[in-house]
N, C-alpha and C. Protein backbone atom coordinates (compact mmCIF):
# COMPACT_ATOMS: atom_id res chain seq x y z
N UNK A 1 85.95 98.89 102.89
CA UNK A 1 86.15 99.01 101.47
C UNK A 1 85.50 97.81 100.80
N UNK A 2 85.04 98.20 99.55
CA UNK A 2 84.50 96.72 98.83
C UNK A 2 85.25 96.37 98.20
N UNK A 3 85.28 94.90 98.02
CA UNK A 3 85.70 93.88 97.19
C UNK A 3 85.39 93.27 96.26
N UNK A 4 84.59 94.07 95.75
CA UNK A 4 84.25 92.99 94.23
C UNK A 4 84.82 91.64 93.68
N UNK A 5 84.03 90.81 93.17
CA UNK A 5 84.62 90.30 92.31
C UNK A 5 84.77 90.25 90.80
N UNK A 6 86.28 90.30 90.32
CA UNK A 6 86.59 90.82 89.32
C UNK A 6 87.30 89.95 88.19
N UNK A 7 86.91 88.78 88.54
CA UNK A 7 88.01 87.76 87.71
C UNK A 7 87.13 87.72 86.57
N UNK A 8 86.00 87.69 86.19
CA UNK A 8 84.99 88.21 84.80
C UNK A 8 85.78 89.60 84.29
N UNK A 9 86.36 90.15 84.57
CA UNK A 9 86.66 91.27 83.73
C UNK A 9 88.14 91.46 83.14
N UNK A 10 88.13 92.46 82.06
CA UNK A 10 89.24 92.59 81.27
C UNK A 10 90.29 93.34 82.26
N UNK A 11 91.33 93.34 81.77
CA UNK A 11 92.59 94.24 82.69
C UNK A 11 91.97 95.22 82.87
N UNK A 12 92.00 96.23 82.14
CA UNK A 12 91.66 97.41 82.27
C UNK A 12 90.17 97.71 83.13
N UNK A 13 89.25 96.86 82.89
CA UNK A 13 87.68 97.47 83.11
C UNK A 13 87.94 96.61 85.05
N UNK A 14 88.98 95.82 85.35
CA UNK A 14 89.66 95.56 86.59
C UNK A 14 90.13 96.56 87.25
N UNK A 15 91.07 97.35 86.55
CA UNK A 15 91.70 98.22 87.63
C UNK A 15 90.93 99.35 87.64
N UNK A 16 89.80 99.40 86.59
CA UNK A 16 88.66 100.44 86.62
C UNK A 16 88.14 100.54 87.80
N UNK A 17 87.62 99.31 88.60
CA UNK A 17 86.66 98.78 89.17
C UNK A 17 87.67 99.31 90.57
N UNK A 18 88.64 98.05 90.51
CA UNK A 18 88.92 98.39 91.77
C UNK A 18 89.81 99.68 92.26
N UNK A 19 89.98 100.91 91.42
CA UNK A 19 90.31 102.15 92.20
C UNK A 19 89.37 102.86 92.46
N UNK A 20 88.23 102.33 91.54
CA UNK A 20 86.77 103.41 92.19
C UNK A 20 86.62 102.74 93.65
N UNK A 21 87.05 101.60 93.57
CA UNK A 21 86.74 101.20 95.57
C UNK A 21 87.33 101.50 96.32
N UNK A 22 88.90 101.88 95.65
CA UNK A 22 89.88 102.85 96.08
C UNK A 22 89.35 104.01 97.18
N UNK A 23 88.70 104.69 95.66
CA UNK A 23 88.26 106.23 96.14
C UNK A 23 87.40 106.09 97.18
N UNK A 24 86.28 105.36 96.70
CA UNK A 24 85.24 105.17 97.59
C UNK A 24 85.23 105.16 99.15
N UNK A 25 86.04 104.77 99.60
CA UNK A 25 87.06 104.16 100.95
C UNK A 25 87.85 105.50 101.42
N UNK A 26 88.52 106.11 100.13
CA UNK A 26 89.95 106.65 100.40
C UNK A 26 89.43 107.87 99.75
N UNK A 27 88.87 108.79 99.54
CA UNK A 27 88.68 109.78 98.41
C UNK A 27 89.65 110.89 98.55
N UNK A 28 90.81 110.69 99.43
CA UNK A 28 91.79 111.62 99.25
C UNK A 28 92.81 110.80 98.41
N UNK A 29 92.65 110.01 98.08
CA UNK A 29 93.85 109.04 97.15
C UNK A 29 93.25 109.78 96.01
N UNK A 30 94.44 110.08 95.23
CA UNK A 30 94.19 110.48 93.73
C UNK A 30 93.58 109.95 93.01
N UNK A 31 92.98 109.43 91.99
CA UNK A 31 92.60 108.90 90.66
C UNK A 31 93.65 107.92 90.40
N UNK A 32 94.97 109.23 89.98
CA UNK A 32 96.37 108.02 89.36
C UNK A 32 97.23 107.61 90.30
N UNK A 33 97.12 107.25 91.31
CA UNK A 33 97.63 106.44 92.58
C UNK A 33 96.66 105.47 92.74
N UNK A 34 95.39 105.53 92.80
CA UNK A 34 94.41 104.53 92.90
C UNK A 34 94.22 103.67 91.39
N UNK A 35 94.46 104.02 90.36
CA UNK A 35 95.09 103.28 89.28
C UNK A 35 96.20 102.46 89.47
N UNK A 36 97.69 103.33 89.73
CA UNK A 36 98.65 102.58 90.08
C UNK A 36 98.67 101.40 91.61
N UNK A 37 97.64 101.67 92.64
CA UNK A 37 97.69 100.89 92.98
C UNK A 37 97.21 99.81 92.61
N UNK A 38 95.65 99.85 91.98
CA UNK A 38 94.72 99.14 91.48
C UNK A 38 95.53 97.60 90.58
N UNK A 39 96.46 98.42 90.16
CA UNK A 39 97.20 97.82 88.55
C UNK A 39 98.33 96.52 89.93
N UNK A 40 98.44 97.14 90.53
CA UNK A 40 99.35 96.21 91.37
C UNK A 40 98.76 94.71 92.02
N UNK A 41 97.30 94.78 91.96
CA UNK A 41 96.52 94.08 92.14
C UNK A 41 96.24 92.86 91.03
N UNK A 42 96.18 91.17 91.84
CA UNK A 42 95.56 90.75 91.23
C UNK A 42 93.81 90.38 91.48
N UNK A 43 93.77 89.55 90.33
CA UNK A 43 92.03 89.34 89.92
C UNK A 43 91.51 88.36 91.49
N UNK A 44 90.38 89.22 91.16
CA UNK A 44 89.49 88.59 92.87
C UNK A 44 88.47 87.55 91.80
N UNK A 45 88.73 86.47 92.22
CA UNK A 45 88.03 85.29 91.81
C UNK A 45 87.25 84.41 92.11
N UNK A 46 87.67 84.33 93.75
CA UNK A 46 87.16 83.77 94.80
C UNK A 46 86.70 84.57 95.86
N UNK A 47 86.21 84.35 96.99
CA UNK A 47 85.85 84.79 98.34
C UNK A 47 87.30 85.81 98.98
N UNK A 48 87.30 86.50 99.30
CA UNK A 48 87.91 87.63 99.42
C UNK A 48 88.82 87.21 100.64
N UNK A 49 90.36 87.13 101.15
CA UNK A 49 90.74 86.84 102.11
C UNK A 49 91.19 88.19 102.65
N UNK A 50 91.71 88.13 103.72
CA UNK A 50 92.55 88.87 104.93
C UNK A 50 93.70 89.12 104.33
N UNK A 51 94.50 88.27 103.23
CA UNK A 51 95.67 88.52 102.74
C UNK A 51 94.80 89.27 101.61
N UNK A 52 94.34 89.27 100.46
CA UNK A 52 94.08 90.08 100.09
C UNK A 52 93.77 92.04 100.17
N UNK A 53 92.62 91.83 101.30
CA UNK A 53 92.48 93.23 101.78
C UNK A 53 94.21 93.77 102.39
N UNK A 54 94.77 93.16 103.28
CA UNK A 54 96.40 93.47 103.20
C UNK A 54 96.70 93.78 102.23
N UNK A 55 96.87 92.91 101.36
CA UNK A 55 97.70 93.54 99.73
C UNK A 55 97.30 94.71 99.41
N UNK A 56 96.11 94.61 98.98
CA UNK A 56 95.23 96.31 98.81
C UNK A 56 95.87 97.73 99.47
N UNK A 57 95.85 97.12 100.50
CA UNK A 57 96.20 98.20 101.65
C UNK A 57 97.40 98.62 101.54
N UNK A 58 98.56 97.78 101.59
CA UNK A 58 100.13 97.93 101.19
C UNK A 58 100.43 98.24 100.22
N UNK A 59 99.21 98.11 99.03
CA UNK A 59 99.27 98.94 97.33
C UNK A 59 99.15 99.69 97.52
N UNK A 60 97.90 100.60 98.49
CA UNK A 60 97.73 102.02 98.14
C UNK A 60 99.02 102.66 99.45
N UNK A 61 99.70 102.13 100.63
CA UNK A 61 100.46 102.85 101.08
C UNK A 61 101.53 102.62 100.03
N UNK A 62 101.89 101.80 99.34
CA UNK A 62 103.18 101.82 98.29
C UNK A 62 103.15 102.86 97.18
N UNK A 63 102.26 103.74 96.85
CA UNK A 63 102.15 104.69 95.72
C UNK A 63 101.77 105.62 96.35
N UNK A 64 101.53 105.46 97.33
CA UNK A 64 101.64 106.98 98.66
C UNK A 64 102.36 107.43 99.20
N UNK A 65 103.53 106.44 99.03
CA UNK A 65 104.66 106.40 100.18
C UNK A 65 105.43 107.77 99.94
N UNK A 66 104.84 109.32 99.38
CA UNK A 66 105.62 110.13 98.99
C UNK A 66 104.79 110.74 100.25
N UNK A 67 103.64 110.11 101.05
CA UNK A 67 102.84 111.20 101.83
C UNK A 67 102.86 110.50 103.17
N UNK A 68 103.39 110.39 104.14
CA UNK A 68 103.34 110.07 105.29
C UNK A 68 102.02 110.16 106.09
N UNK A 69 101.22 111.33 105.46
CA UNK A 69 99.91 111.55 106.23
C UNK A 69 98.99 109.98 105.40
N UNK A 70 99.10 110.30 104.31
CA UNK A 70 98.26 109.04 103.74
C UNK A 70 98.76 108.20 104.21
N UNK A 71 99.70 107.92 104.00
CA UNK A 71 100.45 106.06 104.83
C UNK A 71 99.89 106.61 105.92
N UNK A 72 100.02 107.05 106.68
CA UNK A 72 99.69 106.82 108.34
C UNK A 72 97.85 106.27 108.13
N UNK A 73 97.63 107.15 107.40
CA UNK A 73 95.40 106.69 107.53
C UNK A 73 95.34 105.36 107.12
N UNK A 74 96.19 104.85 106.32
CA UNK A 74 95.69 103.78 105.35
C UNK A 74 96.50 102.79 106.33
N UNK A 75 97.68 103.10 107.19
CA UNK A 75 98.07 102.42 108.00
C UNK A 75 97.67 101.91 109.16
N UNK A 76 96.63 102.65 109.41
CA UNK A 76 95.62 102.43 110.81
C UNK A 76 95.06 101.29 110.28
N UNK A 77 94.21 100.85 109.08
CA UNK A 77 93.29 100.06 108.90
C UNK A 77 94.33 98.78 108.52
N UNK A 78 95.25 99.21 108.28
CA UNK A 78 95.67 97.79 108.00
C UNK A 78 96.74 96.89 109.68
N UNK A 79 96.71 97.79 110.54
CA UNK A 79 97.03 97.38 111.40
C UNK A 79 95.57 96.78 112.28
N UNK A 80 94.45 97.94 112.14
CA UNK A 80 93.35 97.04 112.61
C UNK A 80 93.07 95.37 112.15
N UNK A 81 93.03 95.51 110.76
CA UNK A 81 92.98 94.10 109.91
C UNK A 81 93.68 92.86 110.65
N UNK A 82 95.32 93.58 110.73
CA UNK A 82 96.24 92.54 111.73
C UNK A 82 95.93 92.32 112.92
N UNK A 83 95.15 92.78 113.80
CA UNK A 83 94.79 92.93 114.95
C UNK A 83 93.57 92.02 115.34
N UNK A 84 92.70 91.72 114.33
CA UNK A 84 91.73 91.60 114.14
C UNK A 84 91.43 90.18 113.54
N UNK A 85 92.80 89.64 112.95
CA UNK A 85 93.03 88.21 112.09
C UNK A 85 94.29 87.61 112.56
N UNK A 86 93.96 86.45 112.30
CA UNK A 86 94.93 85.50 112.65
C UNK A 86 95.85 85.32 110.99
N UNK A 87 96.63 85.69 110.85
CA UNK A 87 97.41 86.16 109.44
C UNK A 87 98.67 86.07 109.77
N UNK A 88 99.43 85.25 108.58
CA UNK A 88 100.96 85.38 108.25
C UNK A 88 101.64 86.24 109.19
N UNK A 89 102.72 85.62 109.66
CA UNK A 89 103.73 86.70 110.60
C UNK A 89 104.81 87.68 109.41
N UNK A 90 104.64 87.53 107.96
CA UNK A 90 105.28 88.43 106.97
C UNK A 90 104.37 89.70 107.19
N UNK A 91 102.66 89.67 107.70
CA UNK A 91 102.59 90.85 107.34
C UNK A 91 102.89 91.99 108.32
N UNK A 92 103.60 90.87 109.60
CA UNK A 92 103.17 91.58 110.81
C UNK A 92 104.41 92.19 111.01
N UNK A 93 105.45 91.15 110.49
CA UNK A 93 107.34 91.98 110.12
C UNK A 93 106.63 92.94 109.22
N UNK A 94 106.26 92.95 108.07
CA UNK A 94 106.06 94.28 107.06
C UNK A 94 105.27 95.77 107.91
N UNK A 95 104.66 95.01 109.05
CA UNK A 95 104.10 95.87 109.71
C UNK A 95 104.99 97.30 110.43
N UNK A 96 106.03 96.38 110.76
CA UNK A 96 106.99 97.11 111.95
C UNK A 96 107.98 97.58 111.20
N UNK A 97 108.05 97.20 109.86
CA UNK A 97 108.87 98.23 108.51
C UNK A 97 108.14 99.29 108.04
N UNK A 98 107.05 99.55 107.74
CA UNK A 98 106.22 100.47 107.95
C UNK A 98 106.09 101.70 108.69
N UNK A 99 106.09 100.93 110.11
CA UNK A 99 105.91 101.68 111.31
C UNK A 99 107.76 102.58 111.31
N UNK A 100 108.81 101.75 111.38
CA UNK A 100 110.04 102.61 110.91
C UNK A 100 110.00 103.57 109.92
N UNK A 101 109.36 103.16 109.06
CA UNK A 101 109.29 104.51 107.44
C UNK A 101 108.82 105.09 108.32
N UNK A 102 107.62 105.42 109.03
CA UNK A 102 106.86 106.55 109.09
C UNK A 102 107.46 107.37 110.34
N UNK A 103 108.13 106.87 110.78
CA UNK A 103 109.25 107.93 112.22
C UNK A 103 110.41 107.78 111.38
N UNK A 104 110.80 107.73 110.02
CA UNK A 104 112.18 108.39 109.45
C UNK A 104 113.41 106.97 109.47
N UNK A 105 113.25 105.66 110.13
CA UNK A 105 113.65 104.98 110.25
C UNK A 105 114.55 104.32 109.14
N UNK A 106 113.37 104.63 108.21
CA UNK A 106 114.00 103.81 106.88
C UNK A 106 113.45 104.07 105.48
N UNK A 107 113.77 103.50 104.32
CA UNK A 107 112.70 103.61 103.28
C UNK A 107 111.40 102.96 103.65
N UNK A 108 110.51 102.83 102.29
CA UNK A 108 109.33 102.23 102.95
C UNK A 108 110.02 100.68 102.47
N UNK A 109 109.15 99.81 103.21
CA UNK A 109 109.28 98.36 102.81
C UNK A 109 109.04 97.84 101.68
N UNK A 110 109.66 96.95 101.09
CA UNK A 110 109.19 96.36 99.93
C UNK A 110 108.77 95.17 100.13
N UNK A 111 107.23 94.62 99.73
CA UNK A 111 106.42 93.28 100.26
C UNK A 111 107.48 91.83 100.01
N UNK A 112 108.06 91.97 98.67
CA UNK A 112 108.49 90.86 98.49
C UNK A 112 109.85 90.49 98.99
N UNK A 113 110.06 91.51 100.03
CA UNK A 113 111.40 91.41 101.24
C UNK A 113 111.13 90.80 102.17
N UNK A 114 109.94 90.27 102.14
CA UNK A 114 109.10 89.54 103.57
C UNK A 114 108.89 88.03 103.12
């Protein structure tokens, strides 16, 4: 998925930007899920981190979380990401809350429980 940078732009022409990268990536994500995730997002200003693309990722499973099939796709890549980086052990607990939602375990997680 791309990352633009978006800290030059207004709110709006922001979450413009980044749900078209949404789609781009995801084109089964809706329009207004890739908005609402978009909007959950802050401004990319700098060089793009590993926690970032995480966040992204946990935005669009958080406004999906009505579709288990989408969380599961969008859940693959963000477990690759973890797999792949040396990153916070919050995302790797948020990981295994996740992994419970999606076998019935629980609700989905909420980030700022981590």
């Amino acid at each position: 998925m791309n990352y633009e940078y978006n800290g030059n732009l207004e709110e709006n022409e922001r979450i413009n930007q980044v749900a078209k990268e949404i789609i781009s990536k995801y084109p089964f994500i809706s329009l207004n899920n890739a908005i609402k995730a978009s909007s959950l997002e802050g401004k990319i200003d700098k060089e793009v981190s590993i926690t970032d693309k995480l966040n992204r990722l946990y935005n669009i499973m958080l406004v999906s979380s009505n579709n288990k099939d989408i969380v599961m796709l969008i859940f693959k890549d963000y477990l690759n990401l973890l797999k792949n980086n040396n990153i916070d052990n919050k995302y790797y607990y948020l990981s295994q809350s996740i992994n419970e939602y999606l076998y019935n375990y629980s609700d989905f997680p909420i980030i700022s429980d981590f």
